[in-house]
Structures are given as structure tokens and as C-alpha cells.
C-alpha atoms as a PDB file:
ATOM      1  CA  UNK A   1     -14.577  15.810  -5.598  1.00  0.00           C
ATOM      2  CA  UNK A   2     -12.443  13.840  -3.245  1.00  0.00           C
ATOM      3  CA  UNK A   3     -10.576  11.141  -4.135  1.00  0.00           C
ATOM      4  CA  UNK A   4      -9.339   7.661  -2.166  1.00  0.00           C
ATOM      5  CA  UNK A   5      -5.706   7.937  -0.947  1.00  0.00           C
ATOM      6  CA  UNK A   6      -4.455   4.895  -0.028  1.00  0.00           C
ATOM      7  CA  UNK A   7      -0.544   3.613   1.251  1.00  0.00           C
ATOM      8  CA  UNK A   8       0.393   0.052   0.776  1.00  0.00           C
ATOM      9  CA  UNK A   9       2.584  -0.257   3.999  1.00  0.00           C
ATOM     10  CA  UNK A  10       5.416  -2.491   3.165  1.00  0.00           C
ATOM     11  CA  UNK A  11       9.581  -2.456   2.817  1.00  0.00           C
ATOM     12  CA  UNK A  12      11.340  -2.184  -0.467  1.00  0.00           C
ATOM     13  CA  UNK A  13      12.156  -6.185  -0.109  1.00  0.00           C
ATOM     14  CA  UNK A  14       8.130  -7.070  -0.002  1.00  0.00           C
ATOM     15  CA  UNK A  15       7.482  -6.656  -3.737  1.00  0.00           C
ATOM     16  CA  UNK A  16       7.044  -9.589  -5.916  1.00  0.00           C
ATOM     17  CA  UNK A  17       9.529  -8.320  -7.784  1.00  0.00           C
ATOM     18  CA  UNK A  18      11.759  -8.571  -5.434  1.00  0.00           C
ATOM     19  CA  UNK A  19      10.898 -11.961  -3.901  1.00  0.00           C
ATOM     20  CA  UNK A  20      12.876 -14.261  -5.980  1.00  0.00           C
ATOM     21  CA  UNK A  21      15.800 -12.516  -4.487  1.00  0.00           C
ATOM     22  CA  UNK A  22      15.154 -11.995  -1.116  1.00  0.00           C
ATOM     23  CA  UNK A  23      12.521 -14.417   0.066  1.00  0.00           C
ATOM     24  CA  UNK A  24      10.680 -14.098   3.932  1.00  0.00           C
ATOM     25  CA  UNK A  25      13.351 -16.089   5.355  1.00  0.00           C
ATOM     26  CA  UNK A  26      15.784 -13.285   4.912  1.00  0.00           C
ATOM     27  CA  UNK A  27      13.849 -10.039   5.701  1.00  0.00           C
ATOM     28  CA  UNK A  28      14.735  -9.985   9.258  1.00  0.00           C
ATOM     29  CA  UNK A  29      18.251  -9.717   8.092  1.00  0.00           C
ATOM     30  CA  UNK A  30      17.360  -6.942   5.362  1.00  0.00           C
ATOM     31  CA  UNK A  31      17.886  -3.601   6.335  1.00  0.00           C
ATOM     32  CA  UNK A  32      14.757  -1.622   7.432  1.00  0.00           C
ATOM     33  CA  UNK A  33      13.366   1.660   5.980  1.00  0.00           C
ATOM     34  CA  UNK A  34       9.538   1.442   6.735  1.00  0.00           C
ATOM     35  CA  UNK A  35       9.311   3.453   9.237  1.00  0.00           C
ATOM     36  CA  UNK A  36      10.912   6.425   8.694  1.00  0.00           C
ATOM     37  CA  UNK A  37       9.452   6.820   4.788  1.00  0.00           C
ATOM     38  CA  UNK A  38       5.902   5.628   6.318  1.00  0.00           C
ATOM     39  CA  UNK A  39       6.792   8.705   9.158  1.00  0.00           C
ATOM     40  CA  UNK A  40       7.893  11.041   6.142  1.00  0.00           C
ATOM     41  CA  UNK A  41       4.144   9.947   4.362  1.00  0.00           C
ATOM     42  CA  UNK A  42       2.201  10.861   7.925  1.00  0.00           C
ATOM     43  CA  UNK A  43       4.162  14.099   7.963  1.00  0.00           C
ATOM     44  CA  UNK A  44       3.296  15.199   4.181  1.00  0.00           C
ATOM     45  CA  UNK A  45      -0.689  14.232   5.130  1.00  0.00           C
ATOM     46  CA  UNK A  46      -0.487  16.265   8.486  1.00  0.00           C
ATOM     47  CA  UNK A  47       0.908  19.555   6.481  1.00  0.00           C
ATOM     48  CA  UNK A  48      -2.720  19.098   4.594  1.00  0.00           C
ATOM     49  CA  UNK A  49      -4.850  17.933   7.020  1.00  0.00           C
ATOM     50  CA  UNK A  50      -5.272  14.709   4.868  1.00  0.00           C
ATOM     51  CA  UNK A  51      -6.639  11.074   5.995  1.00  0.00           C
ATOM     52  CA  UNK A  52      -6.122   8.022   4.289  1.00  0.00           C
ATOM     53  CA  UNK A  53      -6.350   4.667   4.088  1.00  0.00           C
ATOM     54  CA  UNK A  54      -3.448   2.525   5.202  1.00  0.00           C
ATOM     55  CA  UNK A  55      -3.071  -1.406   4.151  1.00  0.00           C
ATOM     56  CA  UNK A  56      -0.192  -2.874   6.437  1.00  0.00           C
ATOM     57  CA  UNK A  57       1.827  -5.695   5.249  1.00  0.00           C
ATOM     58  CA  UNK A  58       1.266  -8.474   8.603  1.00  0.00           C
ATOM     59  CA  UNK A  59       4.695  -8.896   8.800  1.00  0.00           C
ATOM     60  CA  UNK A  60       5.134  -4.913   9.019  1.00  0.00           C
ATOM     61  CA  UNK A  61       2.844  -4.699  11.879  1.00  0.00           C
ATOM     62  CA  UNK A  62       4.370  -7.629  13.790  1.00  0.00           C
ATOM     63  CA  UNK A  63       8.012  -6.346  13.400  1.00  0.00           C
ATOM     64  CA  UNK A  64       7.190  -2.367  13.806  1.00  0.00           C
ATOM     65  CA  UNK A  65       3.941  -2.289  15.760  1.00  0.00           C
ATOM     66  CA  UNK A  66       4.776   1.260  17.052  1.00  0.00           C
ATOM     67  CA  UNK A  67       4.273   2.647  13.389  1.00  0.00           C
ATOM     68  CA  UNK A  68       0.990   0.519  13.183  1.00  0.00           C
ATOM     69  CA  UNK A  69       0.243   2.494  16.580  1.00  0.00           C
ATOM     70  CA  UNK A  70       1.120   5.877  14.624  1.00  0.00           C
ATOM     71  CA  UNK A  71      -0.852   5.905  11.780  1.00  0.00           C
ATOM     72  CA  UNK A  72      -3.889   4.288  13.678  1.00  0.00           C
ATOM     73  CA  UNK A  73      -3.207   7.641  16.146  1.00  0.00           C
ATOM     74  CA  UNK A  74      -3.160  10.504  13.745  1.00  0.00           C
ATOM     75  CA  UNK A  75      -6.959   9.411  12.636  1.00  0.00           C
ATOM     76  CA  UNK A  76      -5.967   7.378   9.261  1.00  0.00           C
ATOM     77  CA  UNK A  77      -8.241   3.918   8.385  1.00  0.00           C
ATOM     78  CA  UNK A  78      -5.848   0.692   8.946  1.00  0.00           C
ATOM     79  CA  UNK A  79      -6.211  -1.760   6.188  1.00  0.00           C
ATOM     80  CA  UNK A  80      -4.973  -5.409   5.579  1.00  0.00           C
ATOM     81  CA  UNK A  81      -2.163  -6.016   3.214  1.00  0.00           C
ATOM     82  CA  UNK A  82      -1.812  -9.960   3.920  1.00  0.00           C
ATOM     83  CA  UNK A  83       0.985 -11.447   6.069  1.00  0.00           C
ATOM     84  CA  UNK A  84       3.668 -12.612   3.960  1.00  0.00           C
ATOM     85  CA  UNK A  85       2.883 -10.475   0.471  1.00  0.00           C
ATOM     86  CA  UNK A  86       1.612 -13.505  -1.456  1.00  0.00           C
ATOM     87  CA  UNK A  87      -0.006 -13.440  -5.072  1.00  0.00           C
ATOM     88  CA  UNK A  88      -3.193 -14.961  -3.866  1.00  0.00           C
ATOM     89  CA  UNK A  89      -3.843 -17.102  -7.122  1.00  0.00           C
ATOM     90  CA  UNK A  90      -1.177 -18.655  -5.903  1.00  0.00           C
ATOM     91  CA  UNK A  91      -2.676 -20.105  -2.827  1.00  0.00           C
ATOM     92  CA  UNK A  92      -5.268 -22.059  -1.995  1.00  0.00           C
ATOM     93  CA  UNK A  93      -8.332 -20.651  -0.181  1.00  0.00           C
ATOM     94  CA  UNK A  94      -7.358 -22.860   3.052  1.00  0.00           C
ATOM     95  CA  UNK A  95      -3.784 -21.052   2.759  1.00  0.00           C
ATOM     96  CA  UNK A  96      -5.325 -17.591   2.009  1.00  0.00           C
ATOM     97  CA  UNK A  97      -7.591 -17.868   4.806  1.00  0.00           C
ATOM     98  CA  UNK A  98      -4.329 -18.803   6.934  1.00  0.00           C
ATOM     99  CA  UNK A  99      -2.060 -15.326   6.116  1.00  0.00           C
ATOM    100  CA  UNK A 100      -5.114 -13.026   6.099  1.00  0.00           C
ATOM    101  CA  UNK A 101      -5.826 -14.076   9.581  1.00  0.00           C
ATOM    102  CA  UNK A 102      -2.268 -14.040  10.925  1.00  0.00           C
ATOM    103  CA  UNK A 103      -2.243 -10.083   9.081  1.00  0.00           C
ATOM    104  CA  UNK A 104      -5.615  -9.613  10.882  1.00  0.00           C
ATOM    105  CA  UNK A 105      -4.125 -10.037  14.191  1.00  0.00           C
ATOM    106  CA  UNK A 106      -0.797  -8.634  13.701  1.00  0.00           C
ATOM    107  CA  UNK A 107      -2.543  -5.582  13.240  1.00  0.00           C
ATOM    108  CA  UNK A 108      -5.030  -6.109  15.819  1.00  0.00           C
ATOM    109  CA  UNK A 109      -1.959  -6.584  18.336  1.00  0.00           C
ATOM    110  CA  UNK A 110      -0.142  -3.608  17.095  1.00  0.00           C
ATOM    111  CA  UNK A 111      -3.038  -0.835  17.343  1.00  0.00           C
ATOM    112  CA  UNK A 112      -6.156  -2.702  18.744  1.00  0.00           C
ATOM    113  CA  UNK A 113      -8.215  -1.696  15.766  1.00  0.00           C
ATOM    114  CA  UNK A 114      -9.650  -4.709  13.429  1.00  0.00           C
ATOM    115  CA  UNK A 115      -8.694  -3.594   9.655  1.00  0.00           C
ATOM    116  CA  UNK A 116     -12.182  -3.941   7.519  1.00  0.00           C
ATOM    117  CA  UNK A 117     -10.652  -3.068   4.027  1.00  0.00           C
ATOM    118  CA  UNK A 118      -8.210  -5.354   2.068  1.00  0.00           C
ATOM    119  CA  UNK A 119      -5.464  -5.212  -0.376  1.00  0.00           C
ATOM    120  CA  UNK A 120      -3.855  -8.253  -2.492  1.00  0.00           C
ATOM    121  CA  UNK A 121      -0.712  -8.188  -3.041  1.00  0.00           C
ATOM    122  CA  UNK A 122       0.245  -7.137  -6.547  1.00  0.00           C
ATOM    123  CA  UNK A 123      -3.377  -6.312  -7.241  1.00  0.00           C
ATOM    124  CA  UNK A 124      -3.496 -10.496  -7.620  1.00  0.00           C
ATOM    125  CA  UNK A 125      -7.407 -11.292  -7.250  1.00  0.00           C
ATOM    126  CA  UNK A 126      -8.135 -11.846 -10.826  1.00  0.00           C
ATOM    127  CA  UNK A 127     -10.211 -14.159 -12.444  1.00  0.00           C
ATOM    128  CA  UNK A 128      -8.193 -16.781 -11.321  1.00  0.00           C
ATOM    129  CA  UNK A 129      -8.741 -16.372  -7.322  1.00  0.00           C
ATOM    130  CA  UNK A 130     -12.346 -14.366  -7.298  1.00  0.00           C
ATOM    131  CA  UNK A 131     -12.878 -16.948  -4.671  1.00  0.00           C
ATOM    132  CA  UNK A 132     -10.559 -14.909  -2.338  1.00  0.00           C
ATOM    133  CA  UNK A 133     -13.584 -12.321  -2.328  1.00  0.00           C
ATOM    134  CA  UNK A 134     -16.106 -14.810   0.068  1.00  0.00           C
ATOM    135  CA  UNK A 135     -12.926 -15.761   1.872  1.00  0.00           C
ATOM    136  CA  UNK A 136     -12.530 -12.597   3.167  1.00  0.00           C
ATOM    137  CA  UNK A 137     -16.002 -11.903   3.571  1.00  0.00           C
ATOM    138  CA  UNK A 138     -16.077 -15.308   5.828  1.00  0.00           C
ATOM    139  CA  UNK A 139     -13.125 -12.749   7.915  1.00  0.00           C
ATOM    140  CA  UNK A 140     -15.015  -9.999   8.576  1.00  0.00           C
ATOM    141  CA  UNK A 141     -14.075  -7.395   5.525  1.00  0.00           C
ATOM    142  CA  UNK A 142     -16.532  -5.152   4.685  1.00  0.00           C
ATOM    143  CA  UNK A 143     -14.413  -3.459   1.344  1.00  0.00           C
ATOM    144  CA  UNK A 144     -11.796  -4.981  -0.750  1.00  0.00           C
ATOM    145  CA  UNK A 145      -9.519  -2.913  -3.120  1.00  0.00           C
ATOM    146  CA  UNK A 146      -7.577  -5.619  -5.201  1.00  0.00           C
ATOM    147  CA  UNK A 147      -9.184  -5.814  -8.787  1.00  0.00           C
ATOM    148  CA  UNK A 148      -7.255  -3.889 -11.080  1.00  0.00           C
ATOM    149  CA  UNK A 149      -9.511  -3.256 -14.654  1.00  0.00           C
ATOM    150  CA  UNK A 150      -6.216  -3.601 -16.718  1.00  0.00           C
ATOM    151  CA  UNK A 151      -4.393  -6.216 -18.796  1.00  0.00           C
ATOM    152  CA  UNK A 152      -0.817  -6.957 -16.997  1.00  0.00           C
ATOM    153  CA  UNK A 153       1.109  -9.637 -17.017  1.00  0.00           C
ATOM    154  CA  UNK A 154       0.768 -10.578 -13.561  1.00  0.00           C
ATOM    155  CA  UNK A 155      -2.695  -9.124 -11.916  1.00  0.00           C
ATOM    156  CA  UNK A 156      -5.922  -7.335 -13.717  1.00  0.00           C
ATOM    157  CA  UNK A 157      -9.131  -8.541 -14.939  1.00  0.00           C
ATOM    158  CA  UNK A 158      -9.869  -6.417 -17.867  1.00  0.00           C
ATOM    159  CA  UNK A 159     -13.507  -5.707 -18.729  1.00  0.00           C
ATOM    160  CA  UNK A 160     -14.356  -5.475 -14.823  1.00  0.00           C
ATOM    161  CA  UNK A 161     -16.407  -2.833 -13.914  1.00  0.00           C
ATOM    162  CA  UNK A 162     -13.783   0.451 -13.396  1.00  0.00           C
ATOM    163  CA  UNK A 163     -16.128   2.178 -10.964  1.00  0.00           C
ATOM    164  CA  UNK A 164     -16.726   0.794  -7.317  1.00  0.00           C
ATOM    165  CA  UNK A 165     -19.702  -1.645  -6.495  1.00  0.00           C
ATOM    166  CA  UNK A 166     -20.804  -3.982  -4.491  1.00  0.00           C
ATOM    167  CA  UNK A 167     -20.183  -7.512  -5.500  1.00  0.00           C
ATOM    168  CA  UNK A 168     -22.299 -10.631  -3.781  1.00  0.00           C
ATOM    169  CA  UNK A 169     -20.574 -13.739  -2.243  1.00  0.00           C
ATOM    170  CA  UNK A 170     -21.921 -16.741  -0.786  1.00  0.00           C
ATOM    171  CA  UNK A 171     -20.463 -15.073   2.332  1.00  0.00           C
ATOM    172  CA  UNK A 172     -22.397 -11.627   1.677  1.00  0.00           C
ATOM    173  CA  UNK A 173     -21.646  -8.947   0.548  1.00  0.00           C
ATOM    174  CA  UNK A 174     -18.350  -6.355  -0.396  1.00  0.00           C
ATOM    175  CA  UNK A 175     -17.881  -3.302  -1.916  1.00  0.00           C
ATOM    176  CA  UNK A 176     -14.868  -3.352  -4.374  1.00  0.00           C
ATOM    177  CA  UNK A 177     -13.049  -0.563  -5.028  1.00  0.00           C
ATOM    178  CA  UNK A 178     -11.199  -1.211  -8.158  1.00  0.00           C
ATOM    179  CA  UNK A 179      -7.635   1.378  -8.598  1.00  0.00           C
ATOM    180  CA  UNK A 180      -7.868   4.205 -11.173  1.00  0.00           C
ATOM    181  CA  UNK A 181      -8.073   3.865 -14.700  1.00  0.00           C
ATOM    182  CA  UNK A 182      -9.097   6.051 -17.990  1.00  0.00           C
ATOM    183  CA  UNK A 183     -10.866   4.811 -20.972  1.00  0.00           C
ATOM    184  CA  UNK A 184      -9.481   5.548 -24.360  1.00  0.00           C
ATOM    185  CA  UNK A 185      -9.929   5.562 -27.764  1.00  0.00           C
ATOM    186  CA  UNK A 186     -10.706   1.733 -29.248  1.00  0.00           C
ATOM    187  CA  UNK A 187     -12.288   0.690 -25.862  1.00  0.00           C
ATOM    188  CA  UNK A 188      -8.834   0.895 -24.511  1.00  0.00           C
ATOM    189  CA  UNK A 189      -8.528   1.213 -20.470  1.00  0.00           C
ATOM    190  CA  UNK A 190      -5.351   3.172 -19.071  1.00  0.00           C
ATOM    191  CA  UNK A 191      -3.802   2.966 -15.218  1.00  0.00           C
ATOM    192  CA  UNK A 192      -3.715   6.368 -13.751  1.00  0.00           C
ATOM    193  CA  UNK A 193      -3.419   4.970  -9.732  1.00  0.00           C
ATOM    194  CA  UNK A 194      -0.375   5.613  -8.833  1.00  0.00           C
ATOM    195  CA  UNK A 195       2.494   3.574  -7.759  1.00  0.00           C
ATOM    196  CA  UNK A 196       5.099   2.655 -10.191  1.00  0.00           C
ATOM    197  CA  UNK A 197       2.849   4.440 -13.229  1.00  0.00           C
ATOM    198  CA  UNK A 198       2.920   7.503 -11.083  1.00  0.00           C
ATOM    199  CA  UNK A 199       7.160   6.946 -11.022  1.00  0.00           C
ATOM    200  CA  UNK A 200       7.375   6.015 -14.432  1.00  0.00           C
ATOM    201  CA  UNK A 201       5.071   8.409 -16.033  1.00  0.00           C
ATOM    202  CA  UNK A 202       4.765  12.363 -16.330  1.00  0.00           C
ATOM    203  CA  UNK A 203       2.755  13.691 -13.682  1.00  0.00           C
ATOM    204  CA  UNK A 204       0.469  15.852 -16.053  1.00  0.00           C
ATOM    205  CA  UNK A 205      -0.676  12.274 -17.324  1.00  0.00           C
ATOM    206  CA  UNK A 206      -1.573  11.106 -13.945  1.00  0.00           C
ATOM    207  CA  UNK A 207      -3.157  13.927 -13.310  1.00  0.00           C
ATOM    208  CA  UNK A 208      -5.243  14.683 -16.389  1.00  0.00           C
ATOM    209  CA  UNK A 209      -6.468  11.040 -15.924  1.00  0.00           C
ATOM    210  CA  UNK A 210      -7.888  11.613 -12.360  1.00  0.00           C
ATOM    211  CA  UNK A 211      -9.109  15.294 -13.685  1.00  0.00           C
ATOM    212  CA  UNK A 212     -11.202  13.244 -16.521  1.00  0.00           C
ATOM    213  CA  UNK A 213     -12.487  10.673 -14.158  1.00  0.00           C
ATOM    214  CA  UNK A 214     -14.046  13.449 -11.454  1.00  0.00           C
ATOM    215  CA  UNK A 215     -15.167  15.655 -13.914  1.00  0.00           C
ATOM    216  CA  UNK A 216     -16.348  13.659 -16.821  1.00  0.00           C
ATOM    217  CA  UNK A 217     -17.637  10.629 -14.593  1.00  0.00           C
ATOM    218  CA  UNK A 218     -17.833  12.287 -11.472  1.00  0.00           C
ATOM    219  CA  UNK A 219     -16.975   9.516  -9.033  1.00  0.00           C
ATOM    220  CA  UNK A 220     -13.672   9.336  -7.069  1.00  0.00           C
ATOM    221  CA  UNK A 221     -10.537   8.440  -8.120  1.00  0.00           C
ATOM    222  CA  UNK A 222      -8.551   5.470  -6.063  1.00  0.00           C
ATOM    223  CA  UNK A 223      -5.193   6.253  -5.820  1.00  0.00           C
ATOM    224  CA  UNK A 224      -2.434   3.975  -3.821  1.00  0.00           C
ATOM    225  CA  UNK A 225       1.515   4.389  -3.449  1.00  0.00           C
ATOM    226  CA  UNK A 226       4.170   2.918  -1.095  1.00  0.00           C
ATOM    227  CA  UNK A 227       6.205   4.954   1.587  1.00  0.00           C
ATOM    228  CA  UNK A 228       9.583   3.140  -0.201  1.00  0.00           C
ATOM    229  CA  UNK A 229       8.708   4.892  -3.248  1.00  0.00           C
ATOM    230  CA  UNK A 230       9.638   7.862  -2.120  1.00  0.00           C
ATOM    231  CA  UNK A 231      13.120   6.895  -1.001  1.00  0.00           C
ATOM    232  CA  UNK A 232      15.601   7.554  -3.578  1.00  0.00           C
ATOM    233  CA  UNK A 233      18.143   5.686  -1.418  1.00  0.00           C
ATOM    234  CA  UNK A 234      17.012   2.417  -1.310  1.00  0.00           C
ATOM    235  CA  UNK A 235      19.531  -0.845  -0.320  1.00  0.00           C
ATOM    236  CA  UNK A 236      19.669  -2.378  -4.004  1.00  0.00           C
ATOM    237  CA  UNK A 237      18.441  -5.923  -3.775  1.00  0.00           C
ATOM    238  CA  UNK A 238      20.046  -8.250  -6.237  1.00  0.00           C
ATOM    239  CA  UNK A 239      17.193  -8.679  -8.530  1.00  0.00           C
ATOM    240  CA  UNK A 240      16.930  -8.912 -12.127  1.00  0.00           C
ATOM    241  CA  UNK A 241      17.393  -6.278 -14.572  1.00  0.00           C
ATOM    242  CA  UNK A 242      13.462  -5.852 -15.642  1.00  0.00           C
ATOM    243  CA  UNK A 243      12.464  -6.529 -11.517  1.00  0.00           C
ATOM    244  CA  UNK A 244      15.064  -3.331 -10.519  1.00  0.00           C
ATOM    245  CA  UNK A 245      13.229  -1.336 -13.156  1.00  0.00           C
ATOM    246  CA  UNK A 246      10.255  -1.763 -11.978  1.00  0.00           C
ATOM    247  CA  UNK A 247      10.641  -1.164  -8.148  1.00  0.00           C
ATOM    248  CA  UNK A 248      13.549   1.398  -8.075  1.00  0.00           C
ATOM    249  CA  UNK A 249      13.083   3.687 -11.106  1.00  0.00           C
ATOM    250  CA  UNK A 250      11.872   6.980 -10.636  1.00  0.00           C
ATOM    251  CA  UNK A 251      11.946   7.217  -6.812  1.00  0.00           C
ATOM    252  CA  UNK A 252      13.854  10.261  -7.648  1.00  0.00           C
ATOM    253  CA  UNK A 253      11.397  12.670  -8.110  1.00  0.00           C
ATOM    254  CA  UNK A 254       8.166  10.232  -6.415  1.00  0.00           C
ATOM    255  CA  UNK A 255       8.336  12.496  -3.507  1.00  0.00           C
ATOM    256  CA  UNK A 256       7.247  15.709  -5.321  1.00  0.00           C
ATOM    257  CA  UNK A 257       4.911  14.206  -7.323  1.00  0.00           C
ATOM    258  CA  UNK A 258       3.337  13.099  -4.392  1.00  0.00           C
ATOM    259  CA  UNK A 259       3.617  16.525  -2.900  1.00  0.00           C
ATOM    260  CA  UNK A 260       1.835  17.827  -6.505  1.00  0.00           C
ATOM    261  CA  UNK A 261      -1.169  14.990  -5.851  1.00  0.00           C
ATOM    262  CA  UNK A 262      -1.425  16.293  -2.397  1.00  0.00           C
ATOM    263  CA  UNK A 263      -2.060  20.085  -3.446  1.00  0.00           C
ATOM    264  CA  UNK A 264      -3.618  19.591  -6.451  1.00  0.00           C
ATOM    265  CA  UNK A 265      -6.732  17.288  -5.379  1.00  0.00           C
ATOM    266  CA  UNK A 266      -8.807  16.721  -2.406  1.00  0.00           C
ATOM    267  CA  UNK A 267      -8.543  13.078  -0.549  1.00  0.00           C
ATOM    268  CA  UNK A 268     -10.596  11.302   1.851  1.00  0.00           C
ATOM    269  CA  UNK A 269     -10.123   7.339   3.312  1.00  0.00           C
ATOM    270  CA  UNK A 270     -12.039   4.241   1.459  1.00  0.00           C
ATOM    271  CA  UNK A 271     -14.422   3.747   3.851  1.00  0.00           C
ATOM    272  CA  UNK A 272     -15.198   7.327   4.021  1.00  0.00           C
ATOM    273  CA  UNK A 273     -16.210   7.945   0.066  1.00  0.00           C
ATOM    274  CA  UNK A 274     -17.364   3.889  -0.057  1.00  0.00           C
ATOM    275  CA  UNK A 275     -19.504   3.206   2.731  1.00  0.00           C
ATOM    276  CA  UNK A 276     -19.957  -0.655   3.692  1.00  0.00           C
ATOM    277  CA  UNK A 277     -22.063  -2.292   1.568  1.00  0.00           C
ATOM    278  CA  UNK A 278     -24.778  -3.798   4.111  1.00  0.00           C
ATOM    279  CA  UNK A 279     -24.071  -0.556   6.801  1.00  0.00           C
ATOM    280  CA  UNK A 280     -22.134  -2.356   8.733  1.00  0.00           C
ATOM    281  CA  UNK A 281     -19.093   0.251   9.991  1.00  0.00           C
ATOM    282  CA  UNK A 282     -15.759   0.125   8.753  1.00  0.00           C
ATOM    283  CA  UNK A 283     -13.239   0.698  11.613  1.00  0.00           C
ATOM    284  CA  UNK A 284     -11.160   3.591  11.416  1.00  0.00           C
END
């Protein structure tokens, strides 16, 4: 069974977490890591013959468009991250329209490939902003990979369906692609993804989670991380206490878990396990 790997392409100063602190207008002065831990994450897939799916922050793509150029090279999809990293229930569909457009073409620019599959930021199309869905249909995406089955304080839409499907706009159609979870006991639903639960948690639980989702329901796994995860040497931004937590903790060891994901599964692009809904292709 293979399994979606997917890289949210973005610095350690993107998260949301992080934005209170260091907001857009600064991150030209910020010091830069993308590239070389995005370089380190090409290098890792290489060793294993591995192809992903890669959603690039707009603003990443406009500032390093030879890294765009890279990953586009060594035969991984591109995907859209939006522009500025914006919780999309926070804009309105005139604004969202706006940033995914401006990502759109950054990327376009950068690699000459038109990105097909989408990311929210912060997993933040919930039931709030399900409009986003025919917005980006209107733009030309074919697969969308922002609904998060999970109750969290700032993104999910528990109850949705955990599996991927294709889901009907006035625009047409989309395949979602919803991020990994586990049932459990009491109708319970778990996150086994990746990202900060794959920092925060023991691998073993990570991986028995993806284990009981190929072999008990025998679909794929989605599975996402970011390339500043796995840099233990981050610039500290002067964030809050709980917003530090969550972004820096457990880079430490993020790298060899990684590695462990890598080695112990099998991996394959979204586009390649979730074909486009009405046959139109998905661009590499």
C-alpha cells in the first residue's frame, strides 16, 4: 500500500503561530532556512527513490524560485500553499480568490508548471469557509487537501468523511484528500499525519496508526510535514510560550523519524494514488 507524502513548503516564520510575532511585513528581514532544509528533504527522497507532493507557500516561490525549479526537476508534483499563509475563514472569497492567484503564478513563474492540488493554511477550510472549495475550483484545482476530520481549536471539521472523495461545487467537481486520522474507541477520531503530532508524539504511534489504516481499511494514508521541522536550529521568533511549543518542540529528533517513515512505508504523490475527479490531469 502506498501512502501520500506531502511537504508544506514554507519558513519557520510562516506558521500561524508565529504570525502575531513576525507578520509579512518583516519576513524579508527574517533570516532564511527554506532552502537548504527543503534541499536536505529532496536529498532524503532521492536516497529512496521517493516522489511527493510539494505545496509551496507563494511567497516561497517568489523569493526562492530556484528551489521551486528543484523540486519541480527531480519529478515531485508542485502544489499551492496560498501566498501570504492566511487562515482562509478569515477572508472573504473575493480576498481568497486574490492570494490563491498571486500563489498560482508565483509558482507558475518559478518552474512553469501550473500547481492543480491545494493546501490551506493551518488545515483552515472548515465549516466556516467550505465556500473556498468552488473558489478554487473557479482556479483551475483539480484536488484539494485542507479538511482535517479532527476537533482543534483552530482548523477541523469533525464528522467529515476521513477517507478521500470527491465533493461537488457549483464550480464542479474536487477530490478532497482529507490528512490521516484513526478511529477509536467511543467514536473517537485520532491525527496520525504528521507534522507537529509526528514531533510531539512517539513514532510507534504514528506508525501503528498508518499500519491500521492500510491494513484494516486499506486505502492510503496522507501524510504532510515541513522542511523547518527538521531543523533543530531554528532562529527563535519571539512568540508566546504555547505558540514556541507548538512550532519548535521536537525538531530534535523530526529528522529520524522522518528517515523511519521513509523506510518503513511505501509513498507515492496525491495525484498519483487520487486521480482527478472528472479525468482531467493533474500537472506534475
Amino acid at each position: 500500500m502506498r501512502n501520500v507524502l506531502s511537504v508544506d513548503v514554507e519558513e519557520y516564520f510562516h506558521p500561524t503561530e508565529m504570525q502575531g510575532a513576525a507578520g509579512h511585513e518583516h519576513w524579508a528581514s527574517l533570516p532564511s532556512r527554506v532552502e537548504p532544509q527543503t534541499d536536505r528533504v529532496l536529498e532524503m527522497l532521492a536516497t529512496r527513490n521517493i516522489f511527493g507532493t510539494f505545496f509551496v507557500l507563494g511567497w516561497v516561490a517568489e523569493h526562492h524560485p530556484n528551489l521551486v525549479r528543484r523540486i519541480a526537476a527531480a519529478g515531485h508534483q508542485l502544489g499551492c500553499h496560498s501566498y501570504f499563509h492566511r487562515l482562509v475563514y478569515n477572508l472573504t472569497p473575493f480576498e481568497f480568490k486574490q492570494d490563491t492567484e498571486r500563489a498560482v503564478k508565483a509558482i507558475e513563474d518559478a518552474a512553469g508548471v501550473t500547481p492543480r492540488v491545494y493546501r490551506a493554511p493551518s488545515f483552515s477550510i472548515t465549516n466556516r469557509s467550505l465556500w473556498a472549495l468552488e473558489v478554487l475550483v473557479g482556479c483551475g484545482f483539480t484536488h484539494d487537501s485542507s479538511i482535517y476530520p479532527i476537533h482543534h481549536d483552530r482548523y477541523g471539521i469533525p464528522g467529515f468523511s476521513r477517507h478521500a472523495q470527491t465533493l461537488s461545487t457549483a464550480s464542479g467537481p474536487i477530490m478532497e484528500v482529507p490528512a490521516a486520522t484513526v478511529r477509536l474507541p467511543g467514536d473517537r477520531v485520532a491525527p496520525v499525519a504528521g507534522g507537529g503530532y509526528l514531533r510531539l508524539l512517539p513514532y510507534r504511534y504514528i506508525a501503528a496508526g498508518i499500519r491500521r489504516i492500510n491494513e484494516d481499511e486499506n486505502v492510503p494514508a496522507c501524510l504532510y510535514f515541513h522542511p523547518w521541522e527538521l531543523d533543530p536550529e531554528l532562529p527563535r521568533v519571539a512568540a508566546g510560550w504555547t505558540s514556541r511549543l507548538r512550532t519548535f518542540t521536537g525538531t530534535r529528533g523530526m529528522a529520524s523519524k522522518v528517515e523511519r517513515l521513509l523506510r518503513d512505508f511505501q509513498f507515492a504523490t496525491l495525484a498519483t494514488l487520487h486521480p482527478a475527479p472528472d479525468n482531467r490531469p493533474a500537472t506534475r
